[in-house]
Protein backbone atom coordinates (compact mmCIF):
# COMPACT_ATOMS: atom_id res chain seq x y z
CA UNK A 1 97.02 100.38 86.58
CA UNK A 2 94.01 102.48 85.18
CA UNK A 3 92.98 99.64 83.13
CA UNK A 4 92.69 97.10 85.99
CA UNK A 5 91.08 100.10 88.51
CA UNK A 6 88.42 100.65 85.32
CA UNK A 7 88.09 97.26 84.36
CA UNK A 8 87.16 96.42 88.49
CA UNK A 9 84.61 99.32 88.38
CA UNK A 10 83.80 102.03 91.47
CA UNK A 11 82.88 99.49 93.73
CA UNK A 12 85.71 96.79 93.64
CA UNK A 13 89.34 97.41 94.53
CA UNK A 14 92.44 95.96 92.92
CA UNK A 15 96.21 94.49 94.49
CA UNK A 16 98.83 97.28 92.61
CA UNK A 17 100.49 94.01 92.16
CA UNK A 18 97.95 92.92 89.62
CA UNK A 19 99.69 95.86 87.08
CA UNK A 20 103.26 94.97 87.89
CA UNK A 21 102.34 90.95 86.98
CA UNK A 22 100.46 92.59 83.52
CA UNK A 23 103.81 94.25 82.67
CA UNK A 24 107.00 91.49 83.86
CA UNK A 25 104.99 88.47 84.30
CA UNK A 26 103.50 86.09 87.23
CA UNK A 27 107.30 84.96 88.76
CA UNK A 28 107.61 87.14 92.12
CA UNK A 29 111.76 87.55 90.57
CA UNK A 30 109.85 89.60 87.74
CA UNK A 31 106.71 91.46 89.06
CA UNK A 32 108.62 92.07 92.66
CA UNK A 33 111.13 94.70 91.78
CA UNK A 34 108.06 96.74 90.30
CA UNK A 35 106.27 97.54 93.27
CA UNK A 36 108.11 100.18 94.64
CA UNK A 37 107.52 101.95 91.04
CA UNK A 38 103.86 100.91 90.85
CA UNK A 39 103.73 102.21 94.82
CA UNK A 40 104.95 105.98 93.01
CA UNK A 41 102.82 105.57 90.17
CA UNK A 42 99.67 105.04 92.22
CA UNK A 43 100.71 108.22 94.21
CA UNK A 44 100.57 110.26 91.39
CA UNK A 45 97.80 108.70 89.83
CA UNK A 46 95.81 109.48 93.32
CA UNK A 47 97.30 113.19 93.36
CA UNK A 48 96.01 113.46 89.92
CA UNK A 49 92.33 112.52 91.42
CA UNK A 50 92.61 109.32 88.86
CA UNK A 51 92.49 106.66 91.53
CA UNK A 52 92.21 105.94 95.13
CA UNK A 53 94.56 104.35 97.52
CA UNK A 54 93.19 102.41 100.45
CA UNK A 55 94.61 100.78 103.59
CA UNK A 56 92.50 98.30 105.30
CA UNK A 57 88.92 99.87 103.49
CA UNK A 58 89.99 103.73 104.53
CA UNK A 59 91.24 106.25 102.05
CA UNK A 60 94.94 106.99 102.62
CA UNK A 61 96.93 110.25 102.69
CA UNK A 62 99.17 109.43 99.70
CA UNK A 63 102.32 110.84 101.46
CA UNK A 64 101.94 108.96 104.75
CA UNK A 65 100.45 105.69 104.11
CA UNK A 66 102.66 102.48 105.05
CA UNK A 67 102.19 98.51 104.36
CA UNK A 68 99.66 96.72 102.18
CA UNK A 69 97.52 98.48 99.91
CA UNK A 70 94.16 98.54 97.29
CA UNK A 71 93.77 100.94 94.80
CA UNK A 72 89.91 101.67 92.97
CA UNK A 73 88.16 104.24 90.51
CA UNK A 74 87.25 107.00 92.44
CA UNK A 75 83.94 107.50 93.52
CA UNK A 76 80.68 109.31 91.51
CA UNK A 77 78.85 110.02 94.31
């Protein structure tokens, strides 16, 4: 997940599902059951100040947020 957030630089954001497709593969039966793991991992990773979660362009409390979401570098401003 850092890689792909890094890789995408400050500016661009990233699907989570793009890390759970690196680690099982591109079949929905193999990424799918990783999103509720990659959904806890980029939690913590935001807690941590590592990343940012976003819901329709706004930043998201990380304990309340529901549905569809981006994740990006944090920003150097």
């Amino acid at each position: 997940m850092l890689a792909i957030v890094h890789e995408r630089g400050p500016e661009r954001t990233a699907c989570p599902s793009e890390a759970a497709r690196a680690v099982a593969g591109d079949h929905p039966d193999q990424w799918g059951p990783l999103m509720q793991p990659a959904r806890r991992i980029a939690v913590s990773l935001m807690k941590q100040g590592r990343i940012v979660i976003t819901r329709k362009g706004r930043v998201v409390d990380p304990d309340e947020f529901k549905g569809v979401y981006r994740i990006s570098q944090p920003r150097c401003d």
